[in-house]
Protein backbone atom coordinates (compact mmCIF):
# COMPACT_ATOMS: atom_id res chain seq x y z
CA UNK A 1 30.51 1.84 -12.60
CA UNK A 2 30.16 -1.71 -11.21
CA UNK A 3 26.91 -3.16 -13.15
CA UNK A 4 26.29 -5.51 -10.37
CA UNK A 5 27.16 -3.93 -6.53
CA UNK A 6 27.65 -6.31 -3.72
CA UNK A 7 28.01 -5.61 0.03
CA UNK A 8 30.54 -7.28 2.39
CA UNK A 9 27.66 -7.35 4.79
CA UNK A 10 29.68 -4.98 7.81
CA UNK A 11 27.45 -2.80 8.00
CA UNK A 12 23.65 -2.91 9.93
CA UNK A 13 20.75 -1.84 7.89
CA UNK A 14 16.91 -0.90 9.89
CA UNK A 15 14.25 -0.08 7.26
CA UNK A 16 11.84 2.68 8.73
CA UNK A 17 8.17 1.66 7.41
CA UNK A 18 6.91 -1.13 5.57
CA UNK A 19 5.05 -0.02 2.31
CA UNK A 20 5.95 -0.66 -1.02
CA UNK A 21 9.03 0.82 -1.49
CA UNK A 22 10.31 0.13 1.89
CA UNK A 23 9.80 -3.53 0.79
CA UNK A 24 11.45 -2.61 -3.35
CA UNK A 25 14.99 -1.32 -1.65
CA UNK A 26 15.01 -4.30 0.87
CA UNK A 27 14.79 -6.88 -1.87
CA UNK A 28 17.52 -5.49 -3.81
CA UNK A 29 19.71 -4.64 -0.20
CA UNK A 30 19.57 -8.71 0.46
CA UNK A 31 19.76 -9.76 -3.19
CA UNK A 32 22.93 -7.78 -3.13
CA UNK A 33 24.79 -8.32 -0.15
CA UNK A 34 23.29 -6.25 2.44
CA UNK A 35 22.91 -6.99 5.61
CA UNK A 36 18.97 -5.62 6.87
CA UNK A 37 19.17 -6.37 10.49
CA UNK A 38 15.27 -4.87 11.78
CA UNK A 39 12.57 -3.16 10.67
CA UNK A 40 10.08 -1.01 12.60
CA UNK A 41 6.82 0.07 12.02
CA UNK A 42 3.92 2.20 14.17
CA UNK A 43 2.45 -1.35 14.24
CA UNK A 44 4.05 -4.49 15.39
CA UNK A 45 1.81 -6.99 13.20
CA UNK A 46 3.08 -4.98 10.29
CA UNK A 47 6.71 -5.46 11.08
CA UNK A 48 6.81 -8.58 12.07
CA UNK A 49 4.84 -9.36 8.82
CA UNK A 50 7.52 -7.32 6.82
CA UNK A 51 10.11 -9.36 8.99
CA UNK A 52 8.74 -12.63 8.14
CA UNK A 53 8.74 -11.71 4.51
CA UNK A 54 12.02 -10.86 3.99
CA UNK A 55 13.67 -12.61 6.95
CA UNK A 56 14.96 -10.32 8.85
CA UNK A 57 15.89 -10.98 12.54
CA UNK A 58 14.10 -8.06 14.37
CA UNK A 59 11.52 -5.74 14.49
CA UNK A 60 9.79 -3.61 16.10
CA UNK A 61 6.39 -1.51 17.27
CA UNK A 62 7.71 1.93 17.30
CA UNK A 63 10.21 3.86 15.17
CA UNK A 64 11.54 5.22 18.52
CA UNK A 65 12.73 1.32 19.12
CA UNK A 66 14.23 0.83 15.87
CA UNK A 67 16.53 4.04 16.01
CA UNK A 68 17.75 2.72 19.38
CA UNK A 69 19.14 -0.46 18.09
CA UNK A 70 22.74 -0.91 18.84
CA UNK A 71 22.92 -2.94 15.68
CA UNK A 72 22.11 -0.82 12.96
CA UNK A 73 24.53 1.59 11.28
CA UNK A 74 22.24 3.18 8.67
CA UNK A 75 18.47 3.56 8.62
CA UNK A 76 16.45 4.02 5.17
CA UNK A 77 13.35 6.29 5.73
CA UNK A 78 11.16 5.35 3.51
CA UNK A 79 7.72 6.79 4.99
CA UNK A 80 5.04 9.53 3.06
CA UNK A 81 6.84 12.72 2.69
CA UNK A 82 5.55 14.92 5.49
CA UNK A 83 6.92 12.06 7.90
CA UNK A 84 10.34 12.55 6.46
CA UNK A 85 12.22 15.05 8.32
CA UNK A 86 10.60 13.78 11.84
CA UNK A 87 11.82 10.65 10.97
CA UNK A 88 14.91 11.35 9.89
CA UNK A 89 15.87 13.55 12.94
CA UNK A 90 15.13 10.77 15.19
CA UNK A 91 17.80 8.52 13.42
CA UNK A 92 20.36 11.20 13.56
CA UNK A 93 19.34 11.98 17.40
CA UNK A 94 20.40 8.30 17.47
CA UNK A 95 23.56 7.97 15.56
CA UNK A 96 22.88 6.15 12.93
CA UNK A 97 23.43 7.47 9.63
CA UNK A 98 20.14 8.15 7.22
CA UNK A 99 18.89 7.23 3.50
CA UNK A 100 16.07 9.17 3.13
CA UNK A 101 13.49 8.57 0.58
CA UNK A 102 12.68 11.36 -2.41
CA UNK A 103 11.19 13.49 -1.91
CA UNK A 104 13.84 14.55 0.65
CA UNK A 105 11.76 16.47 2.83
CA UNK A 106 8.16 18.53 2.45
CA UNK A 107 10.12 21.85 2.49
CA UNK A 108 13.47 23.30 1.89
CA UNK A 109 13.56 24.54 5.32
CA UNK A 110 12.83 20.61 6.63
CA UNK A 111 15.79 19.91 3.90
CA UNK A 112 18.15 22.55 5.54
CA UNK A 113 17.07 21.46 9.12
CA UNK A 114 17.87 17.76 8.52
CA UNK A 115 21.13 18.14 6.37
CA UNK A 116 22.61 20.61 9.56
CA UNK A 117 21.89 18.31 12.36
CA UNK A 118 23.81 15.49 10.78
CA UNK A 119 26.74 18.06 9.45
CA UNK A 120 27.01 18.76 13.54
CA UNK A 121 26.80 15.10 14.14
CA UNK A 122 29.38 13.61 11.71
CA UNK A 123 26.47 11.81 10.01
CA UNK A 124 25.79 10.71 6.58
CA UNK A 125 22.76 11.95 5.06
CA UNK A 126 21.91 11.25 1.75
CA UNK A 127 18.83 11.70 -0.64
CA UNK A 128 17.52 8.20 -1.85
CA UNK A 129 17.02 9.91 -5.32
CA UNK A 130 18.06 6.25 -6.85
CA UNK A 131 18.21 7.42 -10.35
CA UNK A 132 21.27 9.70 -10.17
CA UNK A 133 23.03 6.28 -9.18
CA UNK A 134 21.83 4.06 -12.13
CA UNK A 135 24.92 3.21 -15.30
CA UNK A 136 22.86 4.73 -17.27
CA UNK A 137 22.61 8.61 -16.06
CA UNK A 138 26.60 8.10 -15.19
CA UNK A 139 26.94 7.32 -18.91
CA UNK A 140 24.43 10.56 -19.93
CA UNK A 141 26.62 12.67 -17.49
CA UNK A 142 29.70 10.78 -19.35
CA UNK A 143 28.43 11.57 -22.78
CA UNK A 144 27.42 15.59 -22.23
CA UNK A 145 31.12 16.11 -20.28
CA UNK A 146 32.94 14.57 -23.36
CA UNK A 147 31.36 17.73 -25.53
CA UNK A 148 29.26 15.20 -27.26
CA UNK A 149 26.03 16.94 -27.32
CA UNK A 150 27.74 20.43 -27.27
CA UNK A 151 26.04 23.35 -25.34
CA UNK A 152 22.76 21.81 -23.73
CA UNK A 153 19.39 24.36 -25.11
CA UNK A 154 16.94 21.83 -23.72
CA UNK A 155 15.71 18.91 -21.61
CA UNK A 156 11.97 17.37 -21.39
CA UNK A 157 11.50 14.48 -19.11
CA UNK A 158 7.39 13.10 -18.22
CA UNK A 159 6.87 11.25 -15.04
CA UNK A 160 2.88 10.72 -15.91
CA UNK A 161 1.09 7.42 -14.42
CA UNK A 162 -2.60 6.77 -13.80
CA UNK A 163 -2.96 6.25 -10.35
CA UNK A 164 -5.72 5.14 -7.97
CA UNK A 165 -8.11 7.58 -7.98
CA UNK A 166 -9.71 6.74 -4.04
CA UNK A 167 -9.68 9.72 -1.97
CA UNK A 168 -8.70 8.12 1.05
CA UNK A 169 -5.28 7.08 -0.91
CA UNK A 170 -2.22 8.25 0.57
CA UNK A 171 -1.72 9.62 -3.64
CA UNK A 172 -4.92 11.79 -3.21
CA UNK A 173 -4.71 12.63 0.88
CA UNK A 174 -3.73 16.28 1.46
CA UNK A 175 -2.98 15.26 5.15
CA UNK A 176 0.15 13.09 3.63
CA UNK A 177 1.10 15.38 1.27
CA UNK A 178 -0.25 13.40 -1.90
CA UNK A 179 0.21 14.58 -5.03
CA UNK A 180 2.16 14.48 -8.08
CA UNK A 181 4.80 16.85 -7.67
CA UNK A 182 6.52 15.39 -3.96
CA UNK A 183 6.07 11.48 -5.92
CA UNK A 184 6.83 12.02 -9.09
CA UNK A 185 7.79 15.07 -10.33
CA UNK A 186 10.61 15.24 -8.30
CA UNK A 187 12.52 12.78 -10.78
CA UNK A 188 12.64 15.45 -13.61
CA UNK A 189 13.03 18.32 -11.57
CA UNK A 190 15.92 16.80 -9.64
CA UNK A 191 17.10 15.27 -13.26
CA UNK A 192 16.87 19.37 -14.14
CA UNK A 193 19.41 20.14 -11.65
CA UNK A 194 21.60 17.10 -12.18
CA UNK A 195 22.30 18.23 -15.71
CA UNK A 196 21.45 21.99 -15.77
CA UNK A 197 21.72 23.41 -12.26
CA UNK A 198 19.96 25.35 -10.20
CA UNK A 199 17.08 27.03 -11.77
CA UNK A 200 17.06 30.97 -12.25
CA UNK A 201 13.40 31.30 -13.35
CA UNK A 202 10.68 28.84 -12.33
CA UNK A 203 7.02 28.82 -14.18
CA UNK A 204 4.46 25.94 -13.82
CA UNK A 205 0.83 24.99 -14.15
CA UNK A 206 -1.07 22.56 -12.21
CA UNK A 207 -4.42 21.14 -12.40
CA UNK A 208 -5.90 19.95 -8.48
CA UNK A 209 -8.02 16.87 -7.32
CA UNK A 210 -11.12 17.25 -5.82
CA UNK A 211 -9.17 16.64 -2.53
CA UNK A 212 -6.78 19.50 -3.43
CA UNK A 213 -3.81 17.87 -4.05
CA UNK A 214 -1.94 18.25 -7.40
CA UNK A 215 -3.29 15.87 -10.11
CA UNK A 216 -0.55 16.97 -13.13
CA UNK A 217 2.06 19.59 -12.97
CA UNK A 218 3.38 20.90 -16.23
CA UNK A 219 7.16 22.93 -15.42
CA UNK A 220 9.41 25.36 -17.11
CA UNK A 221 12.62 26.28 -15.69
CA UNK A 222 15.36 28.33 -17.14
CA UNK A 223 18.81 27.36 -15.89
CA UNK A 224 22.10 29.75 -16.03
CA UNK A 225 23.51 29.87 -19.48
CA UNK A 226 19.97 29.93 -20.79
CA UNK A 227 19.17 26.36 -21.18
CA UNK A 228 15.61 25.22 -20.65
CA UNK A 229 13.92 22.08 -18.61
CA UNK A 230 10.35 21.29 -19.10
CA UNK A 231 8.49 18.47 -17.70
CA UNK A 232 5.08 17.14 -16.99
CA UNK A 233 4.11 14.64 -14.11
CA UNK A 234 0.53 13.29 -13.45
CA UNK A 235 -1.09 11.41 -11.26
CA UNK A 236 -3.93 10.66 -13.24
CA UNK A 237 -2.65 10.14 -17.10
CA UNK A 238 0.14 7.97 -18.31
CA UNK A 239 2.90 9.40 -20.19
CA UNK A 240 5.59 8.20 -22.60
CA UNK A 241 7.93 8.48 -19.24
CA UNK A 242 10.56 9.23 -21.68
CA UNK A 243 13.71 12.26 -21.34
CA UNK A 244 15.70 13.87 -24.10
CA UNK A 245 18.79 16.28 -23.85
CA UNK A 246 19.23 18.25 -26.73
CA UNK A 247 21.98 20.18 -27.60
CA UNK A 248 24.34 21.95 -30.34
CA UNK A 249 26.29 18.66 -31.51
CA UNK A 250 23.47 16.46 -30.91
CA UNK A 251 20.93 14.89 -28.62
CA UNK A 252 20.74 11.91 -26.33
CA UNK A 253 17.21 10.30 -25.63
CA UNK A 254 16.14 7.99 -22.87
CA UNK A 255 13.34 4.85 -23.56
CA UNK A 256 10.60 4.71 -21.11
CA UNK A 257 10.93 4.44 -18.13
CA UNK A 258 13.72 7.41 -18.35
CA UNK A 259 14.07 7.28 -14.46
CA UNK A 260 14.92 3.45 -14.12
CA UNK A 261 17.45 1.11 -15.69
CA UNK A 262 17.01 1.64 -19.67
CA UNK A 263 18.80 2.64 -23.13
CA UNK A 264 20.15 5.84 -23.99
CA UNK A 265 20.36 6.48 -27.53
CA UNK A 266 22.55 9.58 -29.01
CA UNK A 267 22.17 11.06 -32.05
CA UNK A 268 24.00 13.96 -34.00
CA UNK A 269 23.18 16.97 -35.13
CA UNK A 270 22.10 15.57 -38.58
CA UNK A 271 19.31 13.52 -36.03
CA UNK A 272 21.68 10.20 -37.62
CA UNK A 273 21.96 7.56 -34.80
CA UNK A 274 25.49 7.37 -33.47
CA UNK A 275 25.29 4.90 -30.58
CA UNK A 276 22.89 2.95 -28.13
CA UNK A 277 23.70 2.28 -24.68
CA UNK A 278 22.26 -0.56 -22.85
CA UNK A 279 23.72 -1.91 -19.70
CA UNK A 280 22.27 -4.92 -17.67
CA UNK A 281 21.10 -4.10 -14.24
CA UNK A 282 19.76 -7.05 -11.90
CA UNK A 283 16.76 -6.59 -9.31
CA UNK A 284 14.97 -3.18 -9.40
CA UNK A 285 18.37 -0.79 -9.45
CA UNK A 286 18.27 0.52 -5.75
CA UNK A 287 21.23 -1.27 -4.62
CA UNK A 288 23.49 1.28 -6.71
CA UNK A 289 22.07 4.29 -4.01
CA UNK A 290 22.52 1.33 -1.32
CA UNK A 291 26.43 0.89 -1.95
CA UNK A 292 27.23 4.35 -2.36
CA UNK A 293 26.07 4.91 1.05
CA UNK A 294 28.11 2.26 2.66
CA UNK A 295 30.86 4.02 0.81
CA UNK A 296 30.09 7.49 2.14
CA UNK A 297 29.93 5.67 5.59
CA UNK A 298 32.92 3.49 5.03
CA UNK A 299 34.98 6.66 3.90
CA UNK A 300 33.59 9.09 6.42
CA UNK A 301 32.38 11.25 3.85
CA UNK A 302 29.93 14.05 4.32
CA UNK A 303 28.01 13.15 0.78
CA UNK A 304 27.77 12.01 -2.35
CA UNK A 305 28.91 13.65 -5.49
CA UNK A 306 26.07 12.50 -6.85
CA UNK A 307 23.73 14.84 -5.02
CA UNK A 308 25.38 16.08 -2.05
CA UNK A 309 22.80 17.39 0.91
CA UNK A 310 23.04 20.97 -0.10
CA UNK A 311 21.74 19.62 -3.63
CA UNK A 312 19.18 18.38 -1.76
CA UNK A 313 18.08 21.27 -0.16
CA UNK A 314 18.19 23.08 -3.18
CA UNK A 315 15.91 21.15 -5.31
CA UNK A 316 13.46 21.45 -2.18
CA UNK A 317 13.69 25.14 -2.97
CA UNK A 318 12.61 24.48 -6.64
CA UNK A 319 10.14 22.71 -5.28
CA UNK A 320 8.49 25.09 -2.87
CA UNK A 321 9.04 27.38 -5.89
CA UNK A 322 7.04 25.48 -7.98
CA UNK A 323 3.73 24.90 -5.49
CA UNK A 324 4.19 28.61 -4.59
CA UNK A 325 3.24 28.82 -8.44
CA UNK A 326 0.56 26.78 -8.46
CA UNK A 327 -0.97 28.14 -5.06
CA UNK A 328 -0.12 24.64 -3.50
CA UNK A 329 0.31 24.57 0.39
CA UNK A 330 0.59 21.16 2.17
CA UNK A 331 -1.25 20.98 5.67
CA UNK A 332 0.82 22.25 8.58
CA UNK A 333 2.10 25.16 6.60
C-alpha cells in the first residue's frame, strides 16, 4: 500500500457539513492532492467560514445547492447519523458519487435503501469506515491470510472515551441519534466483520444516559467457525483503545489508538515477540479512504474490496441487532 497517497486533482470534491470531521478529512483531501471545490452547509455563515478556512472556492446555504454543482464529482457526507441516508440520497438524485461517514446509515434498511439507488444509478457509494484503509489493518489482514496466527478463537477491541457530558450535545441528544454505539462502537463491530464475518449470534449490554441514549455498550458476537468478538465502547470512560487477535499459532496486538495509524505487534504461540510493524502515515490517515474512492470512480467500480456496500448494510444489521438487545430505539422508529 502506498504510505503516502496523492491525488492528480481530476476529480471535484463538495464536503456536506462543516463539523469536526467534515473539517479532519478536508485537511488531509488538500494536504494530499485533492481537489475540494465547495462546501455547503444549512447555514451560509458557516460555510463560508469553513470556506475561508480551508480555501475553498465555493459554498453554499443549502445542501440542495451543493448537490447541484456541476463541478463536483464526489460528495463526502459527513453530517450526525440520522441525517445520513437523506443526505446521501440527495447526492445520488444528483449524480455525484457519495463517501458517507460511519456510521453508514441509522438502520440497515436506510443502508439497503441508499446502497440500491446508487447500484440503479451507476454510482459509487462507499462507507467512510477510514480504518479498513489504514497500512496497518492491510498488514493485520496480510499477517492472518499468511496462516500466521492460525485459526482465529478471539478478538477484543475498546473504543471507550470520556466525552462531554451536556445534554444538549449532539453525543447525548436522542433526536441525533447520540450515543456510543452509532460513534464509536461501530469501529470494533465493523473491525468484527472485517476479520471474522458476519455474526451468527449477537449478545450485548448497555448502560443509558439520563437522556436515553447509550452511555457504554459491552458486545459478544459469535462468528461462523466459532470464533468470538467482544468489545466495549463508552461514551463516558476512557479505555486502553487497544485490539488483539488471538489465534492457534499466535496473536497480533494493536497499541492505542487500535482504530488509527499505530503498531501492530505479533507474537507466537509461546507469547515470544516475533515482529513489530510500524509504518509512517502523514496528516490524520483519511486520505487512504479518499484515494480509494477516486479509484472506485476512476475504474467505474461498484465498491471497494475493502467493505463493499452490501458489507455495509450488513454491519447495519449487527447493529440494529445489537440496540434490539439493549432495548435501544432512535427517534423516528
Amino acid at each position: 500500500m502506498e504510505p503516502f497517497p496523492r491525488s492528480d486533482g481530476a476529480l471535484g470534491w463538495g464536503i456536506l457539513a462543516t463539523g469536526g470531521i467534515a473539517g479532519a478529512l478536508t485537511r488531509d483531501l488538500l494536504t494530499h492532492g485533492h481537489r475540494v471545490t465547495a462546501v455547503g452547509s444549512r447555514s451560509l455563515p458557516s460555510a463560508e467560514a469553513f470556506a475561508a478556512r480551508y480555501g475553498i472556492p465555493r459554498a453554499y446555504g443549502s445542501y440542495e445547492e451543493l448537490a447541484a454543482d456541476p463541478g463536483i464529482d464526489v460528495i463526502y457526507v459527513a453530517t450526525p447519523h440520522n441525517f445520513h441516508a437523506q443526505n446521501a440520497t440527495l447526492a445520488l438524485e444528483h449524480g455525484k458519487h457519495v463517501l458517507v461517514e460511519k456510521s453508514f446509515t441509522l438502520t440497515q434498511a436506510e443502508a439497503s435503501a441508499v446502497t440500491e439507488l446508487a447500484a440503479r444509478k451507476g454510482l459509487v457509494v462507499l462507507e467512510a469506515m477510514w480504518t479498513r484503509f489504514l497500512p496497518h489493518m492491510a498488514h493485520v489482514r496480510d499477517t492472518i491470510a499468511a496462516g500466521r496466527l492460525g485459526d482465529i478463537r478471539h478478538l477484543h477491541a475498546d473504543h471507550a472515551q470520556s466525552l462531554p457530558r451536556d445534554d444538549s450535545h449532539r453525543l447525548n441528544n436522542p433526536a441525533l441519534a447520540g450515543g456510543a454505539l452509532l460513534d464509536l462502537g461501530i469501529y470494533p463491530i465493523s473491525f468484527a466483520h472485517d476479520i471474522l464475518g458476519v455474526p451468527v449470534d449477537i449478545a450485548a449490554r448497555a448502560t443509558l444516559t439520563r437522556t436515553g441514549v447509550d452511555a457504554s455498550v459491552a458486545t459478544t458476537l459469535t462468528h461462523r467457525g466459532g470464533a468470538i468478538s467482544t468489545s466495549f465502547s463508552s461514551l463516558e470512560a476512557r479505555g486502553s483503545n487497544r485490539a488483539t487477535i488471538v489465534g492457534t499459532k499466535g496473536r497480533l496486538e494493536l497499541a492505542d489508538t487500535w482504530y488509527a495509524p499505530t503498531t501492530v505487534s505479533l507474537y507466537d504461540e509461546r507469547n515470544d515477540l516475533l515482529e513489530v510493524y510500524d509504518a509512517p502515515v502523514s496528516g490524520r490517515g483519511m486520505q487512504f479512504e479518499a484515494a480509494e474512492m477516486e479509484r472506485l470512480v476512476r475504474e467505474g467500480l461498484p465498491g471497494s474490496p475493502l467493505i463493499m456496500p452490501a458489507e455495509s448494510v450488513a454491519i447495519m444489521g449487527t447493529m440494529d441487532a445489537v440496540r434490539e438487545t439493549i432495548g435501544l430505539r432512535y427517534q423516528g422508529e
